[in-house]
C-alpha atoms as a PDB file:
ATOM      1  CA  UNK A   1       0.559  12.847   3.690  1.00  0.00           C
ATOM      2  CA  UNK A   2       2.290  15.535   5.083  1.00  0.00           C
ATOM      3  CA  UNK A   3       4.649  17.450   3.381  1.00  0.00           C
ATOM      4  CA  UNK A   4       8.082  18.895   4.564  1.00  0.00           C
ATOM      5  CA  UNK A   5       7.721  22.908   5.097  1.00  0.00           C
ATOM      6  CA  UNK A   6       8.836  25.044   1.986  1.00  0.00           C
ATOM      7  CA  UNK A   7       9.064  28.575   2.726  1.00  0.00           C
ATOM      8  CA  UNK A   8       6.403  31.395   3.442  1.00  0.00           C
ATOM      9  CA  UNK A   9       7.663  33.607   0.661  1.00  0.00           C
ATOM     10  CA  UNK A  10       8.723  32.189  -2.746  1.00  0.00           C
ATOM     11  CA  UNK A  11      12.141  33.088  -4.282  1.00  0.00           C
ATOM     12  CA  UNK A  12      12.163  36.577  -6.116  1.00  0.00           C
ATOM     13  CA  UNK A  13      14.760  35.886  -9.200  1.00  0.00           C
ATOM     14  CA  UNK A  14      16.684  38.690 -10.246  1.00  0.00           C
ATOM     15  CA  UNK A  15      19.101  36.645 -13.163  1.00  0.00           C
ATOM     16  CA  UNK A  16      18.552  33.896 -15.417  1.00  0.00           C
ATOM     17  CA  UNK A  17      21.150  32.954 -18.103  1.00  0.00           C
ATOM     18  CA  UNK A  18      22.114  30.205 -20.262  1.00  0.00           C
ATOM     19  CA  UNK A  19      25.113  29.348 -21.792  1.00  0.00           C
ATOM     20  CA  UNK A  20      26.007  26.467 -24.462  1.00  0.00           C
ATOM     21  CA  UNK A  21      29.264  24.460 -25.476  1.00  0.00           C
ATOM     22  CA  UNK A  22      31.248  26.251 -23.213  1.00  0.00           C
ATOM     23  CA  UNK A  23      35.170  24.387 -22.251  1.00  0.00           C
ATOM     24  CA  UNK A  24      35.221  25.890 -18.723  1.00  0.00           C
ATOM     25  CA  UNK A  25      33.411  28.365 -16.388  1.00  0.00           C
ATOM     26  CA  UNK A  26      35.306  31.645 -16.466  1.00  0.00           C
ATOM     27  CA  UNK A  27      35.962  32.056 -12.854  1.00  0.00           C
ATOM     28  CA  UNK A  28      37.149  28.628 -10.713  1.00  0.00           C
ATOM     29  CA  UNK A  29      35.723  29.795  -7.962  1.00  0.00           C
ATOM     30  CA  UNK A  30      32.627  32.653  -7.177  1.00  0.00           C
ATOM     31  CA  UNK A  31      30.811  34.260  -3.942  1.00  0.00           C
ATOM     32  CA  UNK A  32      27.349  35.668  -4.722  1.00  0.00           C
ATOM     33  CA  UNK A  33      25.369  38.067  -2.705  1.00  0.00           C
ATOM     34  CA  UNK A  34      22.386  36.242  -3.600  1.00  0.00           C
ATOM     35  CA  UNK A  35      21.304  32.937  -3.725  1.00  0.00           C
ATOM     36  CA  UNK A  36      22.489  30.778  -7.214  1.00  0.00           C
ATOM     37  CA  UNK A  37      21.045  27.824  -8.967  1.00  0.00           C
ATOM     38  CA  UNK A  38      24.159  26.248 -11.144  1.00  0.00           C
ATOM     39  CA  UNK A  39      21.791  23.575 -13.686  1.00  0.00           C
ATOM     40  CA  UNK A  40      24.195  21.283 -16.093  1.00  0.00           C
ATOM     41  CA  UNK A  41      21.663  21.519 -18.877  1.00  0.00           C
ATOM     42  CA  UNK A  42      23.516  19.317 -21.490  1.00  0.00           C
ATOM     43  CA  UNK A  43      27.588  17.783 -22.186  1.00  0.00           C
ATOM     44  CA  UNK A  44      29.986  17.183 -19.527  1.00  0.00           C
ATOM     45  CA  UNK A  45      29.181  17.057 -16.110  1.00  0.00           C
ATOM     46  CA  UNK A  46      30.929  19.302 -13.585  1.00  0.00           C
ATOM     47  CA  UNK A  47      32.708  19.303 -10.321  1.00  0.00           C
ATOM     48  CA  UNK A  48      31.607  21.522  -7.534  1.00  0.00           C
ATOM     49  CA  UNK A  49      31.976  22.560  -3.585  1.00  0.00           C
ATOM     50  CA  UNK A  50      30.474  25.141  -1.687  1.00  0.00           C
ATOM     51  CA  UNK A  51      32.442  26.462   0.953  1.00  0.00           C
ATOM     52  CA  UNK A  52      34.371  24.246   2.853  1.00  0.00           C
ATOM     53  CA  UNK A  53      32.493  20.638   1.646  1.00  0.00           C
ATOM     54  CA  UNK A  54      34.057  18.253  -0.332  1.00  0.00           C
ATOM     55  CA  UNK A  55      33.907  18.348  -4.342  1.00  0.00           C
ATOM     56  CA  UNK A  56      30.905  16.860  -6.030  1.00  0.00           C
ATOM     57  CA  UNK A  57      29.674  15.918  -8.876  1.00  0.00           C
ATOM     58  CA  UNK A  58      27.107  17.460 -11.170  1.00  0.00           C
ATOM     59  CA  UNK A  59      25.846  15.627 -13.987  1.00  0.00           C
ATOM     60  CA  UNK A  60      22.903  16.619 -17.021  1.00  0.00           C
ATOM     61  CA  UNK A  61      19.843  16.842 -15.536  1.00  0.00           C
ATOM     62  CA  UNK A  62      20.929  17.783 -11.436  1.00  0.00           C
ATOM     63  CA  UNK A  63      21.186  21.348 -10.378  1.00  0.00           C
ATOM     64  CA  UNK A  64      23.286  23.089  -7.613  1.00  0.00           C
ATOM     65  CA  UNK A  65      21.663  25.614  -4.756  1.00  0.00           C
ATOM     66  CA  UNK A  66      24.550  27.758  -3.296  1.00  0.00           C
ATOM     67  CA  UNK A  67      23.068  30.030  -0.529  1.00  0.00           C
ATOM     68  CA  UNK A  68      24.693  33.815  -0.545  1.00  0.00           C
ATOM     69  CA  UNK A  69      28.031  34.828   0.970  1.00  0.00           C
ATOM     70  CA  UNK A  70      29.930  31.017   0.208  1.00  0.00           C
ATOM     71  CA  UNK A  71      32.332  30.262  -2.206  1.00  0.00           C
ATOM     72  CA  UNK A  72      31.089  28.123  -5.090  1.00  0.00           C
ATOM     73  CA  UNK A  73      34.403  26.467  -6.709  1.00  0.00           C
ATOM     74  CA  UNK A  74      33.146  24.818  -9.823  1.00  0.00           C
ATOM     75  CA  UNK A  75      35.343  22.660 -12.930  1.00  0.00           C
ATOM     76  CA  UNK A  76      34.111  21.701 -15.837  1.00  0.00           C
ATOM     77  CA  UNK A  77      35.366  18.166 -16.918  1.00  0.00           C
ATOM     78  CA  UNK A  78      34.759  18.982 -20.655  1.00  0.00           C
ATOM     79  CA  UNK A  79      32.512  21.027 -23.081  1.00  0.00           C
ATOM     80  CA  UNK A  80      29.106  21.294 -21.468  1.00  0.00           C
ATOM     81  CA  UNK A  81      26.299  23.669 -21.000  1.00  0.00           C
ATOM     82  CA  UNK A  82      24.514  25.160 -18.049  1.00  0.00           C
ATOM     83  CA  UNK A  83      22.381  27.288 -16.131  1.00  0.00           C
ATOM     84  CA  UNK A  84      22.848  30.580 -14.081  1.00  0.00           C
ATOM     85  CA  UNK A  85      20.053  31.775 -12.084  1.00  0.00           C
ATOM     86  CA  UNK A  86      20.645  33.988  -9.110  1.00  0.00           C
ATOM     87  CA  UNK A  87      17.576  34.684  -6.760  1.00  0.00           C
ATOM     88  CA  UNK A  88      16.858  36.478  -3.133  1.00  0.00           C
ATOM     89  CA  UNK A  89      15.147  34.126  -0.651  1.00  0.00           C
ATOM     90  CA  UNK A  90      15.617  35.303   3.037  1.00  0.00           C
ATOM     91  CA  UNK A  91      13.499  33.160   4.695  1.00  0.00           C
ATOM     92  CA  UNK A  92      15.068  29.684   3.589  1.00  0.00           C
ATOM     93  CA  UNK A  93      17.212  27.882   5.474  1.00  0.00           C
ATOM     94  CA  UNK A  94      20.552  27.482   3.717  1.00  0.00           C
ATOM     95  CA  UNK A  95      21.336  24.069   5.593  1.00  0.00           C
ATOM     96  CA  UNK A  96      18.523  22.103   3.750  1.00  0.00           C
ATOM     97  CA  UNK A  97      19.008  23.835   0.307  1.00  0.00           C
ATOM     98  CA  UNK A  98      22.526  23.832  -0.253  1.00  0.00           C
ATOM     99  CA  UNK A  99      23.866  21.407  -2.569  1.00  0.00           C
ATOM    100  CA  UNK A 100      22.940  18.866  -5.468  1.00  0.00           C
ATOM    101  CA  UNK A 101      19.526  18.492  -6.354  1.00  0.00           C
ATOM    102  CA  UNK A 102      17.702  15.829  -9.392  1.00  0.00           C
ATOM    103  CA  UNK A 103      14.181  15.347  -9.975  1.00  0.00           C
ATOM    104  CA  UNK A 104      13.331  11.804 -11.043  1.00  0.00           C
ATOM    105  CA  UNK A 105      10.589  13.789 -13.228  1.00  0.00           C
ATOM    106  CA  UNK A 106      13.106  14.501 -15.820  1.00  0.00           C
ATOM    107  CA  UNK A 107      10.597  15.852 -18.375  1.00  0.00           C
ATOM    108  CA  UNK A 108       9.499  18.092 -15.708  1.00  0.00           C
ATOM    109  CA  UNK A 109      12.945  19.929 -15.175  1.00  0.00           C
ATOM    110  CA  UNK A 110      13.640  19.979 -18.931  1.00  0.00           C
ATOM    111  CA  UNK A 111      10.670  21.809 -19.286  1.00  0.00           C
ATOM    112  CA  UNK A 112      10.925  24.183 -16.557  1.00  0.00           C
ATOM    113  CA  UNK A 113      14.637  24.626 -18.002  1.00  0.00           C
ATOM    114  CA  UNK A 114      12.930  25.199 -21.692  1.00  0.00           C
ATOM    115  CA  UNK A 115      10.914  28.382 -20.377  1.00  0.00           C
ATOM    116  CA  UNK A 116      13.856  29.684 -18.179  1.00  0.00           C
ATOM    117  CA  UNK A 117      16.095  29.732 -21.224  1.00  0.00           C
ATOM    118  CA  UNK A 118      12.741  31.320 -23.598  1.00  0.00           C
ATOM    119  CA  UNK A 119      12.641  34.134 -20.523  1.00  0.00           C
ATOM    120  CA  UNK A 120      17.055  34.703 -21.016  1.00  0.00           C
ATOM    121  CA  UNK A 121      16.705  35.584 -24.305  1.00  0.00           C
ATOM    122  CA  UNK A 122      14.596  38.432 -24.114  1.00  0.00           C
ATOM    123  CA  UNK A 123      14.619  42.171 -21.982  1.00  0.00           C
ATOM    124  CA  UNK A 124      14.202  40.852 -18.287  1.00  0.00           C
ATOM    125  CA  UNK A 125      11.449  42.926 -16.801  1.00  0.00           C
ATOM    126  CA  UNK A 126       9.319  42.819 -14.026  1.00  0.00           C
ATOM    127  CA  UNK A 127       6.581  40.887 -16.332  1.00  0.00           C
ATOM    128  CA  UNK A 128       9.704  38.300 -16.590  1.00  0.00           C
ATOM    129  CA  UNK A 129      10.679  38.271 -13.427  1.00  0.00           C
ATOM    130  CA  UNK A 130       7.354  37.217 -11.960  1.00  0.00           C
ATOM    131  CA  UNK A 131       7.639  34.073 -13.824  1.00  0.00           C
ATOM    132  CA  UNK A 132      11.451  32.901 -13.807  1.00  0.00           C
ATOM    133  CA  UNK A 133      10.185  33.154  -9.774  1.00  0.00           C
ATOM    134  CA  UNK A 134       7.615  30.944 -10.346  1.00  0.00           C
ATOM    135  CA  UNK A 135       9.042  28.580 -12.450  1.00  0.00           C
ATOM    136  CA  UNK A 136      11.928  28.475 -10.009  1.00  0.00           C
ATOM    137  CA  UNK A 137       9.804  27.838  -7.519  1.00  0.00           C
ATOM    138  CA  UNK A 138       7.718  24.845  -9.098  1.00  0.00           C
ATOM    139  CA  UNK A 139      11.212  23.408  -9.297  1.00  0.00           C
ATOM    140  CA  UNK A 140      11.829  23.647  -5.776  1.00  0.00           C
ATOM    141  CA  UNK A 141       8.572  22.540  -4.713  1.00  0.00           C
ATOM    142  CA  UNK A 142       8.814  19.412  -7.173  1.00  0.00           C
ATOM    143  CA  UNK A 143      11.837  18.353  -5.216  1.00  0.00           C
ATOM    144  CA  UNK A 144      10.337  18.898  -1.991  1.00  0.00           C
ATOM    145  CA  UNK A 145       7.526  16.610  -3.049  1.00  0.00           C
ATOM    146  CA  UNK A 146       9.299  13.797  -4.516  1.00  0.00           C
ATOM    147  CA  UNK A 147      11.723  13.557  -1.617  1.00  0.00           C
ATOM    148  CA  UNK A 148       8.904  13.453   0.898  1.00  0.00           C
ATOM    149  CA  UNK A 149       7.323  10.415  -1.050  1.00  0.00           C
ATOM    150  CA  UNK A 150      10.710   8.568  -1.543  1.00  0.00           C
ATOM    151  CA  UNK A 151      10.923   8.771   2.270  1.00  0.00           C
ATOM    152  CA  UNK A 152       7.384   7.676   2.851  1.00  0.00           C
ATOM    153  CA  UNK A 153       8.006   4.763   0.407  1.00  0.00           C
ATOM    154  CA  UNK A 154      11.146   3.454   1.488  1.00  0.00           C
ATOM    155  CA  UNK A 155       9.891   3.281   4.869  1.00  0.00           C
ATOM    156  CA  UNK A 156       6.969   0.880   3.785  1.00  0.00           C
ATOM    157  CA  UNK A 157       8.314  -2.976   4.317  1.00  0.00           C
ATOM    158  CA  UNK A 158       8.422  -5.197   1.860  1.00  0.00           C
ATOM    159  CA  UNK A 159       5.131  -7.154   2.612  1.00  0.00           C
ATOM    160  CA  UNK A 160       3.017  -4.282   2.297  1.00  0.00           C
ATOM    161  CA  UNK A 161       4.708  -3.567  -1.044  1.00  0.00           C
ATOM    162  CA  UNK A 162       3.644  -6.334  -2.350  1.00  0.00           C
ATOM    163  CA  UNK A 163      -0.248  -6.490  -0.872  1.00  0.00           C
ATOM    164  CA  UNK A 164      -0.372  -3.266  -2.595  1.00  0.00           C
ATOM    165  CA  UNK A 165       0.683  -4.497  -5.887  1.00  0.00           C
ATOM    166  CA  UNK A 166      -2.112  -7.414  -5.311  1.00  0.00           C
ATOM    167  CA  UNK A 167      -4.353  -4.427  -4.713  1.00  0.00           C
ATOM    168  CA  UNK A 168      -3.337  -2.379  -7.276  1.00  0.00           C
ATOM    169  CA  UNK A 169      -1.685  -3.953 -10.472  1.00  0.00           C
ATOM    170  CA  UNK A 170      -4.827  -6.467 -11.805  1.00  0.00           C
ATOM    171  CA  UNK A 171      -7.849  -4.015 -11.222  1.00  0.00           C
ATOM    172  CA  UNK A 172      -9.869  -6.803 -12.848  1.00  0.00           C
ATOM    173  CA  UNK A 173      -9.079  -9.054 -10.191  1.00  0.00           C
ATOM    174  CA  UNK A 174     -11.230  -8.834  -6.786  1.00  0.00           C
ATOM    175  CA  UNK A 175      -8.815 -10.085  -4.436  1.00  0.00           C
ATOM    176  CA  UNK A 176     -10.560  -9.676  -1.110  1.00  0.00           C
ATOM    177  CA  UNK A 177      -8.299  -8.384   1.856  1.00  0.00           C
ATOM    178  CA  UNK A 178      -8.798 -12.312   3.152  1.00  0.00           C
ATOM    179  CA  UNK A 179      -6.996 -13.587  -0.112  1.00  0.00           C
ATOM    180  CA  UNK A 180      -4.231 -10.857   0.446  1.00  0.00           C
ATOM    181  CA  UNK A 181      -3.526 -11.877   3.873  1.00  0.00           C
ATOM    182  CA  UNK A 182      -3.656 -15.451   3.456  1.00  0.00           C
ATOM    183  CA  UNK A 183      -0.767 -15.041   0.624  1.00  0.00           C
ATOM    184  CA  UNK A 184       0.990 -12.766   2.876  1.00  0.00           C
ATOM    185  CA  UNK A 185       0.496 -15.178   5.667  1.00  0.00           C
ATOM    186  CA  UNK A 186      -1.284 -13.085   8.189  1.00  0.00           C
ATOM    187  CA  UNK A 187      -4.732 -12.513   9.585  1.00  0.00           C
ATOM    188  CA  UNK A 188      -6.658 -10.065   7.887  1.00  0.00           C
ATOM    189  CA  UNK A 189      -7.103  -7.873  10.595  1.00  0.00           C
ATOM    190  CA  UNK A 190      -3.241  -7.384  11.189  1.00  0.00           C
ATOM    191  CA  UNK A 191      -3.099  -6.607   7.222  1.00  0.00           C
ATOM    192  CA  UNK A 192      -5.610  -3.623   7.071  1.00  0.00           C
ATOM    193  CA  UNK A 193      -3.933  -2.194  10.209  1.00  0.00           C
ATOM    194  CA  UNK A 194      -0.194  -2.579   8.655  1.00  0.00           C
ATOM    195  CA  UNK A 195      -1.652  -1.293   5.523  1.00  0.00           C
ATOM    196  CA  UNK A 196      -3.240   1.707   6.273  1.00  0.00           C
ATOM    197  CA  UNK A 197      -0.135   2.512   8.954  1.00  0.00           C
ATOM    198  CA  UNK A 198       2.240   2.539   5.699  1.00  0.00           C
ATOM    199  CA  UNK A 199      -0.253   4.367   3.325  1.00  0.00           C
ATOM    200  CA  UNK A 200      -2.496   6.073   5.318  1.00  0.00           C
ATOM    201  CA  UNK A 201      -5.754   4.279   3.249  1.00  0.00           C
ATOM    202  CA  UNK A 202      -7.254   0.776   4.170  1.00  0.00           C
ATOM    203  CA  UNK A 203      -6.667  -2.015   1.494  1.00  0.00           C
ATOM    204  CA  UNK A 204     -10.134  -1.485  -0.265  1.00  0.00           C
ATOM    205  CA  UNK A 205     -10.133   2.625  -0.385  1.00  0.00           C
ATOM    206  CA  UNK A 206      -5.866   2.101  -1.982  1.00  0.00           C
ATOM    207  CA  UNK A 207      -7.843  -0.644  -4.158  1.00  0.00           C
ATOM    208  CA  UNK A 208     -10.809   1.631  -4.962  1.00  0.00           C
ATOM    209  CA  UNK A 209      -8.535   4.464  -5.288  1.00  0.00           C
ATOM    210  CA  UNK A 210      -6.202   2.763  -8.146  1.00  0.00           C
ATOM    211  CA  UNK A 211      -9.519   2.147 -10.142  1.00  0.00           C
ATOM    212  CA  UNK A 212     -10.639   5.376 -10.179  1.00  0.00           C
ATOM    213  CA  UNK A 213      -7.459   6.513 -11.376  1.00  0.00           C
ATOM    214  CA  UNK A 214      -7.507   3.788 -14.167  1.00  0.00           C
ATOM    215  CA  UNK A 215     -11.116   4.687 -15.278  1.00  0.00           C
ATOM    216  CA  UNK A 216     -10.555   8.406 -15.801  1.00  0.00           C
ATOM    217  CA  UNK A 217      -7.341   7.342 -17.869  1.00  0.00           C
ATOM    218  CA  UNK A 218      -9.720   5.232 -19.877  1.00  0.00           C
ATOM    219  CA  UNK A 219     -12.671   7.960 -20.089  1.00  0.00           C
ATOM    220  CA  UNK A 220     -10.064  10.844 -21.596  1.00  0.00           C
ATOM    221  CA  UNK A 221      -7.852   8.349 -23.396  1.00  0.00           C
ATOM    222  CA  UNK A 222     -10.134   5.953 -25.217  1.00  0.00           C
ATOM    223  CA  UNK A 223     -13.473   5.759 -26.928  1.00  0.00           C
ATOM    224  CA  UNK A 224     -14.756   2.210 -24.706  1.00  0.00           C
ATOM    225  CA  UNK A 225     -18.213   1.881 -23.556  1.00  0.00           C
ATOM    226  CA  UNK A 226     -19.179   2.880 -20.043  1.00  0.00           C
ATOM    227  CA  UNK A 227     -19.158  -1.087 -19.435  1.00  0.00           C
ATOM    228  CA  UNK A 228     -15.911  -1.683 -20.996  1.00  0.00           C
ATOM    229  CA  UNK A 229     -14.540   0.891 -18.681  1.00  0.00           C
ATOM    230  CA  UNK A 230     -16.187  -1.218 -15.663  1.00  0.00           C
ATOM    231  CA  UNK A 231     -14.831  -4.030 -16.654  1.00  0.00           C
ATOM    232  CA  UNK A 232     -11.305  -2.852 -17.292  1.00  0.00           C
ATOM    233  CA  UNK A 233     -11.515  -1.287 -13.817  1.00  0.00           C
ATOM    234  CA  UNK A 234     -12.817  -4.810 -11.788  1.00  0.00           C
ATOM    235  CA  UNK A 235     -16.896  -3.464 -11.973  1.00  0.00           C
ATOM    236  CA  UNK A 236     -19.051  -6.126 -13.177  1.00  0.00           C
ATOM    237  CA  UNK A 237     -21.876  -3.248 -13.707  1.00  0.00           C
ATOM    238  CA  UNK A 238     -21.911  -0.212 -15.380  1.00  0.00           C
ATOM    239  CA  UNK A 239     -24.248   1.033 -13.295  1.00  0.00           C
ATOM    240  CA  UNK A 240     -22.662   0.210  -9.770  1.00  0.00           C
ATOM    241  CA  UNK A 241     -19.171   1.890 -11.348  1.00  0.00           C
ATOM    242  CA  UNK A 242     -21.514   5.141 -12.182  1.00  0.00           C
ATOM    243  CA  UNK A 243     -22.033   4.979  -8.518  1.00  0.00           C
ATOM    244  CA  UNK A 244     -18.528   4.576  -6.941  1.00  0.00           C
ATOM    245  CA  UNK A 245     -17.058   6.880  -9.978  1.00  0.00           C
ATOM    246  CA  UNK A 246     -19.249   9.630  -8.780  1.00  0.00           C
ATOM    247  CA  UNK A 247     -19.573   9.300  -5.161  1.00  0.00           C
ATOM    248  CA  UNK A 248     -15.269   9.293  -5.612  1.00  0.00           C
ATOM    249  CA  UNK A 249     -15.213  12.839  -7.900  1.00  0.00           C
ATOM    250  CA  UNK A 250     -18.408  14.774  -7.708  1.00  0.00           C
ATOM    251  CA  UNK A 251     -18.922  13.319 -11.349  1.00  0.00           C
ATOM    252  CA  UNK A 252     -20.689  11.190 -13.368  1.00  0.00           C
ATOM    253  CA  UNK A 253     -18.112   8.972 -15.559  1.00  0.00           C
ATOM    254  CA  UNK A 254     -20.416  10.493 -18.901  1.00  0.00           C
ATOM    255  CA  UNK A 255     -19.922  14.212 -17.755  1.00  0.00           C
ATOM    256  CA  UNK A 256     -15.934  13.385 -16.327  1.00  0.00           C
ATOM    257  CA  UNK A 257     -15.079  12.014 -20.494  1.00  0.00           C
ATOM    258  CA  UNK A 258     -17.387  14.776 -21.835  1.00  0.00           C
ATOM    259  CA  UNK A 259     -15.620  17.751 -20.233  1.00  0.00           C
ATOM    260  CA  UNK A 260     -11.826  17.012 -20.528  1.00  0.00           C
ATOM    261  CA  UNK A 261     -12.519  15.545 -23.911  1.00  0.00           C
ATOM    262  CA  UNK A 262     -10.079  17.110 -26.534  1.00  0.00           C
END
């Protein structure tokens, strides 16, 4: 998959501050020489517009990007609180970044937000600095990432949506790609070729693929037998699973469980 650009050089934060239950931002309206990220962290949502665009609305859990040198006119619509982080980043392009951002990882941002806020409260050095950039970055990056697979996924038509649920939901069942296309209605030929155009995989690596992900969720997260975890993946032998499991991670399924075990 390919993944939208993000810029050469990271954003170098200079301010991070929080503030709680506040009734109101003090200024209605602001210009920065740098660029600002405006998070609602918690309470009321707020109203904002940069520049000339009309108002918006930013709820718990979204964040606004304001690139330098335009007004950011912002109104609380009760007791809320939120985020101030101001950051230099010259080689971004202030027509994709500008505006209201969410992650559907919510965790995620809470937790980026959690070690911002830890940073605030102590003497922002250089040591400091470093990291709000990073985290700040992650955050960015996150976005770019989920918007590049909502695209990718809401491109994909319906049929293929649901031969890859066939493919993917029951591991234990072995639909062949000639079962799939025969529910779908299609030859099996035109299937693999529609499938791999909307994922990029054929049906049996997505299939293969899914397993794999399911078996090293077993290995860390359970105590089963090698052949349990077969079986729960769709392998009749626990030997032929050793075999796909390692030709698919450089591992053995015994030395995968054995080094991640906690």
């Amino acid at each position: 998959m390919r993944m939208p650009a993000f810029p050469s050089r990271p954003p170098e934060v200079r301010v991070v501050s929080f503030f709680n239950d506040r009734a109101g931002f003090t200024y209605p309206v602001e210009t920065y020489d740098d660029w600002v990220l405006l998070g609602c962290t918690n309470g009321a949502a707020f109203d904002f517009a940069i520049g000339t665009s009309p108002a918006q609305l930013c709820e718990p859990g979204q964040f606004v990007i304001c690139p330098p040198a335009r007004p950011l006119a912002r109104k609380a619509r009760g007791v809320l609180g939120f985020c101030l982080i101001r950051f230099r980043w010259p080689h971004a392009n202030p027509r994709r970044w500008a505006g209201r951002h969410e992650l559907r990882d919510a965790r995620r941002m809470r937790s980026t937000f959690d070690h911002l806020k830890q940073l605030s409260q102590h003497a922002f050095d250089a040591d400091a600095a470093v990291w709000a950039s990073h985290l700040v970055a992650d955050l960015l990056h996150q976005g770019v990432y989920e918007r590049s697979t909502a695209a990718k996924t809401s491109s994909v038509d319906g049929e293929m949506l649901r031969a890859a649920d066939m493919l993917g939901t029951d591991l234990k069942q072995n639909n062949s790609i000639d079962q799939v296309a025969a529910a779908l209605g299609m030859e099996p030929w035109h299937l693999s070729r529609r499938f791999k155009q909307a994922f990029g995989a054929s049906p049996v690596a997505y299939r293969t693929a899914a397993r794999m992900q399911e078996a090293k969720r077993l290995l860390i997260d359970t105590t089963l037998t090698l052949q349990s975890v077969a079986e729960a993946c769709g392998y009749e032998s626990a030997f032929y699973f050793s075999r796909v499991f390692t030709r698919a991670t450089g591992q053995s399924p015994g030395r995968y469980r054995t080094a991640r075990r906690v």
